[in-house]
N, C-alpha and C. Protein backbone atom coordinates (compact mmCIF):
# COMPACT_ATOMS: atom_id res chain seq x y z
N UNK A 1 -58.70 -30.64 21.63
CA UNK A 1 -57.93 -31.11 22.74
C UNK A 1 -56.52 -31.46 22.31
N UNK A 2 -56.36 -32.10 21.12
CA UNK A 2 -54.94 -31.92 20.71
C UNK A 2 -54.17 -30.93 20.59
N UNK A 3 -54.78 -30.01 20.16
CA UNK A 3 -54.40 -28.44 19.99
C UNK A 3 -53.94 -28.06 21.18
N UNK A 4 -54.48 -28.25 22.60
CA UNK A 4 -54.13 -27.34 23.67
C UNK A 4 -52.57 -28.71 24.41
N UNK A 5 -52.82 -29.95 23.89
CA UNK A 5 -51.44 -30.82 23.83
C UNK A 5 -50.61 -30.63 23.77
N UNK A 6 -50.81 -30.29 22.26
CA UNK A 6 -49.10 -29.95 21.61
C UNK A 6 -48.99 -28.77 22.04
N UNK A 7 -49.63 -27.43 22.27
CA UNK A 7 -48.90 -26.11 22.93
C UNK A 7 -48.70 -26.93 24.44
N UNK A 8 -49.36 -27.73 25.03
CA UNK A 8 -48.32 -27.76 26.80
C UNK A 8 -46.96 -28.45 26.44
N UNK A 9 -47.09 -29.28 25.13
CA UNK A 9 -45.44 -30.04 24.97
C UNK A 9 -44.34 -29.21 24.81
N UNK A 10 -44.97 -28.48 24.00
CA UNK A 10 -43.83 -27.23 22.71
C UNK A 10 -44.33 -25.90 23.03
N UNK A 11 -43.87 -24.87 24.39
CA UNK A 11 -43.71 -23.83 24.69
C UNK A 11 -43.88 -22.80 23.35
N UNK A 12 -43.09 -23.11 22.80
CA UNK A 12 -42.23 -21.98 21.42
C UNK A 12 -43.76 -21.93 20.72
N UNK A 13 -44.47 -23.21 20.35
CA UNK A 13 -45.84 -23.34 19.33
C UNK A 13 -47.32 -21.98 19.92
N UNK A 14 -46.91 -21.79 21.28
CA UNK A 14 -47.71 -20.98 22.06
C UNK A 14 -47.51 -19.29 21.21
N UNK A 15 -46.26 -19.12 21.59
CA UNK A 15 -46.29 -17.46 20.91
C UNK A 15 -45.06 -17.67 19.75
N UNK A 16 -45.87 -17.85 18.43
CA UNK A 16 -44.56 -18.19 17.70
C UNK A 16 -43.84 -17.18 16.86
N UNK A 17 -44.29 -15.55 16.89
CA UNK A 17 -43.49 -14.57 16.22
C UNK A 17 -43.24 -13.60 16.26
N UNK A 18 -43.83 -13.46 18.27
CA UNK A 18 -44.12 -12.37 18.55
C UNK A 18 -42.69 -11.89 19.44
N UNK A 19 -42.05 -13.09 20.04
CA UNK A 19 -40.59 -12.65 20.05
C UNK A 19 -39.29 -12.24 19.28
N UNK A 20 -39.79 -12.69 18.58
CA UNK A 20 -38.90 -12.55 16.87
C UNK A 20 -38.85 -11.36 16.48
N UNK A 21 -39.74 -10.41 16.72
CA UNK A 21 -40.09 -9.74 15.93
C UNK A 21 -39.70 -8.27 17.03
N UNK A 22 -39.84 -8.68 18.22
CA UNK A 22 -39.23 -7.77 19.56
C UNK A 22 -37.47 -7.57 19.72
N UNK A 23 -37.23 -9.17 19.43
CA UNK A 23 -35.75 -9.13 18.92
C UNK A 23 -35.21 -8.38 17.57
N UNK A 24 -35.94 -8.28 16.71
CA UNK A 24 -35.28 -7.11 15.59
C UNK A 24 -35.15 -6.08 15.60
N UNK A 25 -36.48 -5.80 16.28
CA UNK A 25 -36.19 -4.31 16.85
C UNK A 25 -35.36 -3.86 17.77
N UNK A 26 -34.87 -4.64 18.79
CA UNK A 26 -34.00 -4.66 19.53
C UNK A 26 -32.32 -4.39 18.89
N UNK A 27 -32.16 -5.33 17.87
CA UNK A 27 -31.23 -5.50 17.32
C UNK A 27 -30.63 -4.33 16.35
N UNK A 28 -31.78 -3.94 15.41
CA UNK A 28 -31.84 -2.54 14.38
C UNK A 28 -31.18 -1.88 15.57
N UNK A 29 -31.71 -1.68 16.77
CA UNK A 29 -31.76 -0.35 17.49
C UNK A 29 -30.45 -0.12 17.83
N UNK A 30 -29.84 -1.36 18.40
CA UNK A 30 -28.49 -1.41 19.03
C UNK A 30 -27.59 -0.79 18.02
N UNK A 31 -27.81 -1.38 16.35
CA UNK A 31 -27.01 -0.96 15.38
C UNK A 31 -26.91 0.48 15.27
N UNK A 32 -28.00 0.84 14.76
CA UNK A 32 -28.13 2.32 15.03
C UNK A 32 -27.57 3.32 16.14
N UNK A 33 -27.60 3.04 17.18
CA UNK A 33 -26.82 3.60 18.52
C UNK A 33 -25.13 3.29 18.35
N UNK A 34 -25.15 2.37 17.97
CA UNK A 34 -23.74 2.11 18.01
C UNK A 34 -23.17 2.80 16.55
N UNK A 35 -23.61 2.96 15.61
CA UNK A 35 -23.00 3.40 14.31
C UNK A 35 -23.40 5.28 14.60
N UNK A 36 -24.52 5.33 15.08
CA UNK A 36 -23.92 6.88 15.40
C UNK A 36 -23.45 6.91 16.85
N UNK A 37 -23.05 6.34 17.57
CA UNK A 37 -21.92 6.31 18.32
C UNK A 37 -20.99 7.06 17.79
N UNK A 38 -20.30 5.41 17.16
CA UNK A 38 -19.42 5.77 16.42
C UNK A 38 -19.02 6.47 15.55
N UNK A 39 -20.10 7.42 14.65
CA UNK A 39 -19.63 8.25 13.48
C UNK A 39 -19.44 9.69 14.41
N UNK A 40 -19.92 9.59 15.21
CA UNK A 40 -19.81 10.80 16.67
C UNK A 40 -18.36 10.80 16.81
N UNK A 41 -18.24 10.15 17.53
CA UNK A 41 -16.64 9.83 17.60
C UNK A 41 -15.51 10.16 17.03
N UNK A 42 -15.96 9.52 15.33
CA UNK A 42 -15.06 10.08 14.41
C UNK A 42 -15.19 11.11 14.27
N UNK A 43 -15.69 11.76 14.17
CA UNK A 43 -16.19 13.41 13.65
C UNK A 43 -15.46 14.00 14.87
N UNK A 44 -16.12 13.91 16.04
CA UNK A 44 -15.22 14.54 16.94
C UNK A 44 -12.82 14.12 17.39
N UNK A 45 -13.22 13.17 17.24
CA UNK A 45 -11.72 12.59 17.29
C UNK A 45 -10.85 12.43 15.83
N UNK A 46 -11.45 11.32 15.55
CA UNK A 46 -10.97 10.44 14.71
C UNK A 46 -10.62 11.61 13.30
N UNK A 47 -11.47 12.48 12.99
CA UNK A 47 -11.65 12.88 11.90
C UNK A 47 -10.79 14.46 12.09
N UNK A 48 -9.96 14.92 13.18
CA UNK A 48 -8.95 15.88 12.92
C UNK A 48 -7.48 15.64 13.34
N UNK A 49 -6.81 15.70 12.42
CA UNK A 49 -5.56 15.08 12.51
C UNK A 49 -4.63 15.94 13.91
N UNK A 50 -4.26 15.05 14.38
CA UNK A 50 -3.31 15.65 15.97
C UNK A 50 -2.54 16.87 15.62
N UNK A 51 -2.18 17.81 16.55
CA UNK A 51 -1.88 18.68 16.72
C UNK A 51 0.11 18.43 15.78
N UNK A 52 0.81 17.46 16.05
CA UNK A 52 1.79 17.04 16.08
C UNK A 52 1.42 16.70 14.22
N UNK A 53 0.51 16.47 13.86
CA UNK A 53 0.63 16.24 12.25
C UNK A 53 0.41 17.86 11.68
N UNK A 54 -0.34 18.42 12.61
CA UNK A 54 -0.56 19.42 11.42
C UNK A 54 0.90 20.17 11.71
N UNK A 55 1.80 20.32 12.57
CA UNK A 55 2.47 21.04 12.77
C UNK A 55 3.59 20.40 11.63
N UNK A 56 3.68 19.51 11.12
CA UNK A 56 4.75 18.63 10.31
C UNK A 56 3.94 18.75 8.84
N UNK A 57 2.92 19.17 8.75
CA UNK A 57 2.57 19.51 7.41
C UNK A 57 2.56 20.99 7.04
N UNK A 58 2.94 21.97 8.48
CA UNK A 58 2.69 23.08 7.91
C UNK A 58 3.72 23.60 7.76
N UNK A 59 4.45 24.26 6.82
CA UNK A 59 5.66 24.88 6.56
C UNK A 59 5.93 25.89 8.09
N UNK A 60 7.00 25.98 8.03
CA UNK A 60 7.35 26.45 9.43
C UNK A 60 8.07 28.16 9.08
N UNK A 61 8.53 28.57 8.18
CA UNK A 61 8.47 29.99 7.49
C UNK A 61 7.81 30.35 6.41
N UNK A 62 7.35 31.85 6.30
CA UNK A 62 7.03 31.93 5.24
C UNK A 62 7.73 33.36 4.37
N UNK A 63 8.30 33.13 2.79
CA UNK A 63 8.81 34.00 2.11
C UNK A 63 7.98 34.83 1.62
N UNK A 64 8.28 36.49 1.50
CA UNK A 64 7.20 37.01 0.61
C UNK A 64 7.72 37.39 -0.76
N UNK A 65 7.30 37.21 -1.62
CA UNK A 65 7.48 37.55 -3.08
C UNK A 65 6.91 39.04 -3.35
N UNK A 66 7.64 39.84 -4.35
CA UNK A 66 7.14 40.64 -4.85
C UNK A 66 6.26 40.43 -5.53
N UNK A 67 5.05 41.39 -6.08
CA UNK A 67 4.27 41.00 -7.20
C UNK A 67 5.10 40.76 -9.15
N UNK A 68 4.46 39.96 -9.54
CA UNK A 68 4.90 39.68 -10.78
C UNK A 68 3.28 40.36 -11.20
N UNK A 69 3.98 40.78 -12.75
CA UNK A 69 2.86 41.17 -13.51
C UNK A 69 3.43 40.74 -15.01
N UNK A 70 2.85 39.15 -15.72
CA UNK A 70 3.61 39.02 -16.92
C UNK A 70 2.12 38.86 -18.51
N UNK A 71 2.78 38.66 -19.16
CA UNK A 71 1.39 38.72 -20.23
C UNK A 71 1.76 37.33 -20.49
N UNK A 72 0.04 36.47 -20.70
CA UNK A 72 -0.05 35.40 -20.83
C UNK A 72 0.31 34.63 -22.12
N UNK A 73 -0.11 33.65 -22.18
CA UNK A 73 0.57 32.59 -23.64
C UNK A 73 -0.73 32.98 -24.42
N UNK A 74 -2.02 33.54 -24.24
CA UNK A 74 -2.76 33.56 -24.96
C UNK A 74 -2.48 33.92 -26.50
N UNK A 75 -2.48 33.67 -27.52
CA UNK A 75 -2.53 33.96 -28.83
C UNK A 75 -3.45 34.38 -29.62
N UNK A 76 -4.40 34.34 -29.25
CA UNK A 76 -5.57 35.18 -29.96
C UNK A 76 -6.12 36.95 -29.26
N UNK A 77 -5.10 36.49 -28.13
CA UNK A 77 -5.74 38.21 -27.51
C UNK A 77 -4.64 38.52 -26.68
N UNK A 78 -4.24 39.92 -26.38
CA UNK A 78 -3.30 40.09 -25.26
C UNK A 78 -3.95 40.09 -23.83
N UNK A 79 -3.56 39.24 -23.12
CA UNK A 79 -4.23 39.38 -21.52
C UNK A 79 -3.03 39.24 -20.43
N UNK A 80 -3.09 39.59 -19.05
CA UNK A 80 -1.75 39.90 -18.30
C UNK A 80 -2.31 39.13 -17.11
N UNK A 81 -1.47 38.96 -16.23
CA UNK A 81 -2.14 38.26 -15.05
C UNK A 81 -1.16 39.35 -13.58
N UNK A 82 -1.69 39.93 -12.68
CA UNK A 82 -0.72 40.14 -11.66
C UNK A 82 -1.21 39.24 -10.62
N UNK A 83 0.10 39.09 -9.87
CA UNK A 83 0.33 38.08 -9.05
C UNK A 83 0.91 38.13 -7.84
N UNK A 84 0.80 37.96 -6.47
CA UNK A 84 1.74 38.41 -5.76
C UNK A 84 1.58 36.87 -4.94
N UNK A 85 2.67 36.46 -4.34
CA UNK A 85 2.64 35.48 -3.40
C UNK A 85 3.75 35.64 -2.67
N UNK A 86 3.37 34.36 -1.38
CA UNK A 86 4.33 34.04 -0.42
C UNK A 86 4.48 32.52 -0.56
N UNK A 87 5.86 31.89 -0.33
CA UNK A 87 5.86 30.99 -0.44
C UNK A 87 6.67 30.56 0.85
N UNK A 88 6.01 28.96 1.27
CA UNK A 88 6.00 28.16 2.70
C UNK A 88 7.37 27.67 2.31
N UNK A 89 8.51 27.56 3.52
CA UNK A 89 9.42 26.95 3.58
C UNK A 89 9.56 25.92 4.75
N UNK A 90 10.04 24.84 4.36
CA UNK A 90 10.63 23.95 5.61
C UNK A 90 11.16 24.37 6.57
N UNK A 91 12.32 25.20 6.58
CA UNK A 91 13.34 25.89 7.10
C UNK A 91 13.24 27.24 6.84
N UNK A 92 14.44 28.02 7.56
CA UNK A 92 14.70 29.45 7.39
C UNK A 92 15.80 29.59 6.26
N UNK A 93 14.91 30.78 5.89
CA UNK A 93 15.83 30.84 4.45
C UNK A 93 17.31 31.39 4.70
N UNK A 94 18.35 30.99 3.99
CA UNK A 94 19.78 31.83 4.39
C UNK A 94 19.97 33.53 3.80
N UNK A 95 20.04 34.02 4.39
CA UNK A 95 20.21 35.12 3.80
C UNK A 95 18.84 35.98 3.56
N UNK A 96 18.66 37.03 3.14
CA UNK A 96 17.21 37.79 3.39
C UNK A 96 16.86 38.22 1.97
N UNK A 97 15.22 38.16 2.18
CA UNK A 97 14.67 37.75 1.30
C UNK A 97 13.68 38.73 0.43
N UNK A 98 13.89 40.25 1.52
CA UNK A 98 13.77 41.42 0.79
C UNK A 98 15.09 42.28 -0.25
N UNK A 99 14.46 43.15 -1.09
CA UNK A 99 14.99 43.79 -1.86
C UNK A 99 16.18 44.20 -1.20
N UNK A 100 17.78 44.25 -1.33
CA UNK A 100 18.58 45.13 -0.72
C UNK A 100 19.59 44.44 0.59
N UNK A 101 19.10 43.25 1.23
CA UNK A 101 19.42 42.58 2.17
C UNK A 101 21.08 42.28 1.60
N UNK A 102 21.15 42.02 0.66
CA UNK A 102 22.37 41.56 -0.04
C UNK A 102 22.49 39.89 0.49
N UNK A 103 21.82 39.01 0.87
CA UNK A 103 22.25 37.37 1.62
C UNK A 103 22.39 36.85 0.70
N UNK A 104 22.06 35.16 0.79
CA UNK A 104 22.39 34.63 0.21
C UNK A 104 20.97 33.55 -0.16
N UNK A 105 19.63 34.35 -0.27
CA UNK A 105 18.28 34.16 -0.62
C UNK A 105 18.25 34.61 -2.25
N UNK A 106 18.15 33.26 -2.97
CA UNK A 106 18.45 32.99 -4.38
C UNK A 106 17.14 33.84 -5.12
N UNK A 107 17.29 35.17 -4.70
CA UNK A 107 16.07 35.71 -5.64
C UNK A 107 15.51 35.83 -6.95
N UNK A 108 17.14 36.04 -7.64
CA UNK A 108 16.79 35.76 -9.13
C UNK A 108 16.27 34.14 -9.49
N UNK A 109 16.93 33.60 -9.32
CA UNK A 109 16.73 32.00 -9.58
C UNK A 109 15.07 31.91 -8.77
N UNK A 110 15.08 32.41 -8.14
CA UNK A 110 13.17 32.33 -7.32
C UNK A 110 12.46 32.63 -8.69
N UNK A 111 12.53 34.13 -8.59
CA UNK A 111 11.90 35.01 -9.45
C UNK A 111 11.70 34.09 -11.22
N UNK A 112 13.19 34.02 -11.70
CA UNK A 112 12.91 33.13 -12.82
C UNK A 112 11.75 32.02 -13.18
N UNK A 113 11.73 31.26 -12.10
CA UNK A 113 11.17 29.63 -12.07
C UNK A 113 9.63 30.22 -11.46
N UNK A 114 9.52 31.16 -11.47
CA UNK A 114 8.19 31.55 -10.94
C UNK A 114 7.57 31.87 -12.49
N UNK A 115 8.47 32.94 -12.87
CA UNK A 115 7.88 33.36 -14.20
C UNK A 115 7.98 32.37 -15.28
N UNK A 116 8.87 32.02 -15.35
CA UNK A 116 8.97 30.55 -16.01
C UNK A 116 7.39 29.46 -16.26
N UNK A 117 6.71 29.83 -14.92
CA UNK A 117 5.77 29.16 -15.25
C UNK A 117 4.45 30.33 -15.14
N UNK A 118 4.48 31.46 -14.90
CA UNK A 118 3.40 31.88 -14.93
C UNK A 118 3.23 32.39 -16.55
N UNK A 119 4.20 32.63 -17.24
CA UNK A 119 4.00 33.40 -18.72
C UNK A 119 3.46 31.70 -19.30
N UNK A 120 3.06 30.73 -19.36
CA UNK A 120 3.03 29.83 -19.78
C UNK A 120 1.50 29.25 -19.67
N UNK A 121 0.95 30.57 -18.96
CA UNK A 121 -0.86 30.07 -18.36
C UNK A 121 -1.40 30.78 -19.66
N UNK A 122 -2.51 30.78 -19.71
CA UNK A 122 -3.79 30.92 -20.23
C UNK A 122 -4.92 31.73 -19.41
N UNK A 123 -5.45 32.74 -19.77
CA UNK A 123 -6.25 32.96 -18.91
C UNK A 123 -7.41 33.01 -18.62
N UNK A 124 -8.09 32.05 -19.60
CA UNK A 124 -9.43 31.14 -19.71
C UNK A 124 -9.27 29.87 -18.43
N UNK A 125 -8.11 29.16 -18.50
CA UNK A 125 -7.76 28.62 -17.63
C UNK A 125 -7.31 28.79 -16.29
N UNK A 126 -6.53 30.12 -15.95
CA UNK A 126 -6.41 30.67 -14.68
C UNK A 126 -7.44 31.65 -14.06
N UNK A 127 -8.52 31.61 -14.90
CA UNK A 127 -9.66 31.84 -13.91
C UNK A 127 -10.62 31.24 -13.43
N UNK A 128 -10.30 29.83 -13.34
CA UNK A 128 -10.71 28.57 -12.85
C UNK A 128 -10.53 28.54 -11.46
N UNK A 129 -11.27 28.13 -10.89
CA UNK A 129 -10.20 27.15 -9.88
C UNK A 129 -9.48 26.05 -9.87
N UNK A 130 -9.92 25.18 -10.78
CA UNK A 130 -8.92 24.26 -10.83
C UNK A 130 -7.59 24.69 -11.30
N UNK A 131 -7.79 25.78 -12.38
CA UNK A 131 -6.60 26.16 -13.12
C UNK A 131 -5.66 27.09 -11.93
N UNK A 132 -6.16 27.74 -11.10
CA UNK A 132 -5.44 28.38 -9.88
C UNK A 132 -4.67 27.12 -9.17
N UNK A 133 -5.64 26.21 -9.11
CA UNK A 133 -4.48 24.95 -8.21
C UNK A 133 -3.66 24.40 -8.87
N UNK A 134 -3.62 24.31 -10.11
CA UNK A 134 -3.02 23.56 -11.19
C UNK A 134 -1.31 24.61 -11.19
N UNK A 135 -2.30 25.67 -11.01
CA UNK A 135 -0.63 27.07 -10.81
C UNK A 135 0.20 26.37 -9.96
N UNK A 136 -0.44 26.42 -8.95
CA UNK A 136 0.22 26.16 -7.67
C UNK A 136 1.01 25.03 -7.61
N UNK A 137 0.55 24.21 -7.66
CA UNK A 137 1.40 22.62 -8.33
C UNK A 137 2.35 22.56 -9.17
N UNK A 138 2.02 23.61 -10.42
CA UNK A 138 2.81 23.69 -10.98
C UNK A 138 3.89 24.77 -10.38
N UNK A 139 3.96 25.78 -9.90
CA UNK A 139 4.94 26.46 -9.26
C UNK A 139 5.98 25.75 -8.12
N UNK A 140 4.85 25.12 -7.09
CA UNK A 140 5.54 24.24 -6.44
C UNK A 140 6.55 23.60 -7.29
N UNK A 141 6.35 22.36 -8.10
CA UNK A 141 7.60 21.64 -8.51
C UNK A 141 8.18 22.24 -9.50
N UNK A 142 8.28 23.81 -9.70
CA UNK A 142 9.42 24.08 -10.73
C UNK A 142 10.37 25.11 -9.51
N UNK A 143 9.72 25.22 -8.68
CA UNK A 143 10.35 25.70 -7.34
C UNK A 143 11.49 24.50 -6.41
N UNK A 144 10.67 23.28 -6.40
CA UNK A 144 11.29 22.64 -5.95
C UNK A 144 12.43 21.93 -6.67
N UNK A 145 11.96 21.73 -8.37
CA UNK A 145 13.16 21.36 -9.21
C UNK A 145 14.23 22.29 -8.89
N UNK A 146 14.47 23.87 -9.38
CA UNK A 146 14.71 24.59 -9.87
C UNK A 146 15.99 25.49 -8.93
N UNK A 147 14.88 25.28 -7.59
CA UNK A 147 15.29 26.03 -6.13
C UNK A 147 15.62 24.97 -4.87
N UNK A 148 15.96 24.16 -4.72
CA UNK A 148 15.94 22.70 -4.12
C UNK A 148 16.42 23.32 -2.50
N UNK A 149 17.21 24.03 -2.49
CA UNK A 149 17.82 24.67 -1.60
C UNK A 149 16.60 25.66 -0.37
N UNK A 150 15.59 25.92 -1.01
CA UNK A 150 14.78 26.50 -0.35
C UNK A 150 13.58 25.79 0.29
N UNK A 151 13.78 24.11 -0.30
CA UNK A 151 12.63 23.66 0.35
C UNK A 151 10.86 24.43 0.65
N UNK A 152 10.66 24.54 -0.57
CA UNK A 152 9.79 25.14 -0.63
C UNK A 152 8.32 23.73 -0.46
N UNK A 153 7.56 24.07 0.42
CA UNK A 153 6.17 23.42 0.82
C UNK A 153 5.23 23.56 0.73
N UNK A 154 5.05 24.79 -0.07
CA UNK A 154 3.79 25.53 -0.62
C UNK A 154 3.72 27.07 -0.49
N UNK A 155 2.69 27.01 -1.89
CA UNK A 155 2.59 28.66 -2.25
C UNK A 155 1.79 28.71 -2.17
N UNK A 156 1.53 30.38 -1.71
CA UNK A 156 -0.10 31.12 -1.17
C UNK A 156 -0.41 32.01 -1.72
N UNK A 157 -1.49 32.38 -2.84
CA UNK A 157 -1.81 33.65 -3.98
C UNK A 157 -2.25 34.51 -2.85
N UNK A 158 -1.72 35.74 -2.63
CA UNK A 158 -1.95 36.83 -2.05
C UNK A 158 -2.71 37.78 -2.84
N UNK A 159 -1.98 37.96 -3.65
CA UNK A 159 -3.07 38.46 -4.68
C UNK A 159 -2.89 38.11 -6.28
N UNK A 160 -3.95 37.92 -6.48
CA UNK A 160 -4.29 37.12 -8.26
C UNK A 160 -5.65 38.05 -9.10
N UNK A 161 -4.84 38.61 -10.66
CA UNK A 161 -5.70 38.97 -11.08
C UNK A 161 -5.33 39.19 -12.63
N UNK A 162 -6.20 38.34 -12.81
CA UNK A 162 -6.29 38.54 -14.53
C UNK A 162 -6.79 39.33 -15.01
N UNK A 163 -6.49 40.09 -16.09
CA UNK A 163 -6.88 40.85 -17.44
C UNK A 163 -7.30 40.59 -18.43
N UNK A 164 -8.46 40.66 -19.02
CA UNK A 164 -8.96 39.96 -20.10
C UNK A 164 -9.07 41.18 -20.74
């Protein structure tokens, strides 16, 4: 008789863990809905940059290069690499940028700072990929040291091929 007492005093002593336990699940659940909500979201929105960024990251001309064909720094073996690219400009270049145009598109000074760094590879290393991006980086800033005037924003291997 005490027993059925204290549950009419103290409600809570009647069902004591069976709400508790309705509330977690409740709670997990909400989390879950809401975090893939939200990773929804990002993926669809959040996670591709606006139309207005990519247009400011993407070079707005592009130069074409002749192919280079130079022999590498290797020292234990002769190996050659040919190469052809285009490279992204900020702007329009002055003057034209094929053979013969006669402008005022700094081809030798291009051409130099290109080879400048391609006779300087390895070609254990430029048949990497990392070592292909490592080109590129490296072309970029001896382009941009070298050629400042052309605002160059990136280079694109059109075609790449080593000789072993």
């Amino acid at each position: 008789m005490a027993d059925t007492a204290q549950k009419a005093l103290n409600p809570a002593a009647q069902e004591p863990k069976k709400s508790n336990g309705l509330m977690l699940i409740l709670l997990v659940g909400a989390i879950v809905l809401l975090g893939g909500g939200g990773a929804f979201w990002f993926l669809r929105h959040g996670g591709k940059p606006t139309e207005a960024a990519v247009q400011e990251k993407a070079p707005g001309y592009t130069v074409h290069l002749e192919s280079f064909t130079v022999n590498l720094a290797d020292q234990e073996e002769s190996h050659f690499l040919r190469i052809t690219m285009d490279l992204g400009l900020g702007h329009a270049p002055k003057g034209g940028a094929e053979k013969g145009e006669g402008g005022d598109f700094p081809t030798a000074r291009t051409r130099d700072a290109v080879l400048s760094v391609l006779t300087a590879g390895k070609a254990n290393t430029l048949m990497t990929p990392e070592g292909k991006a490592q080109l590129k980086r490296d072309l970029l800033q001896e382009l941009q040291t070298r050629v400042p005037e052309l605002d160059v924003q990136e280079v694109y291997f059109t075609e790449f091929l080593v000789q072993r």
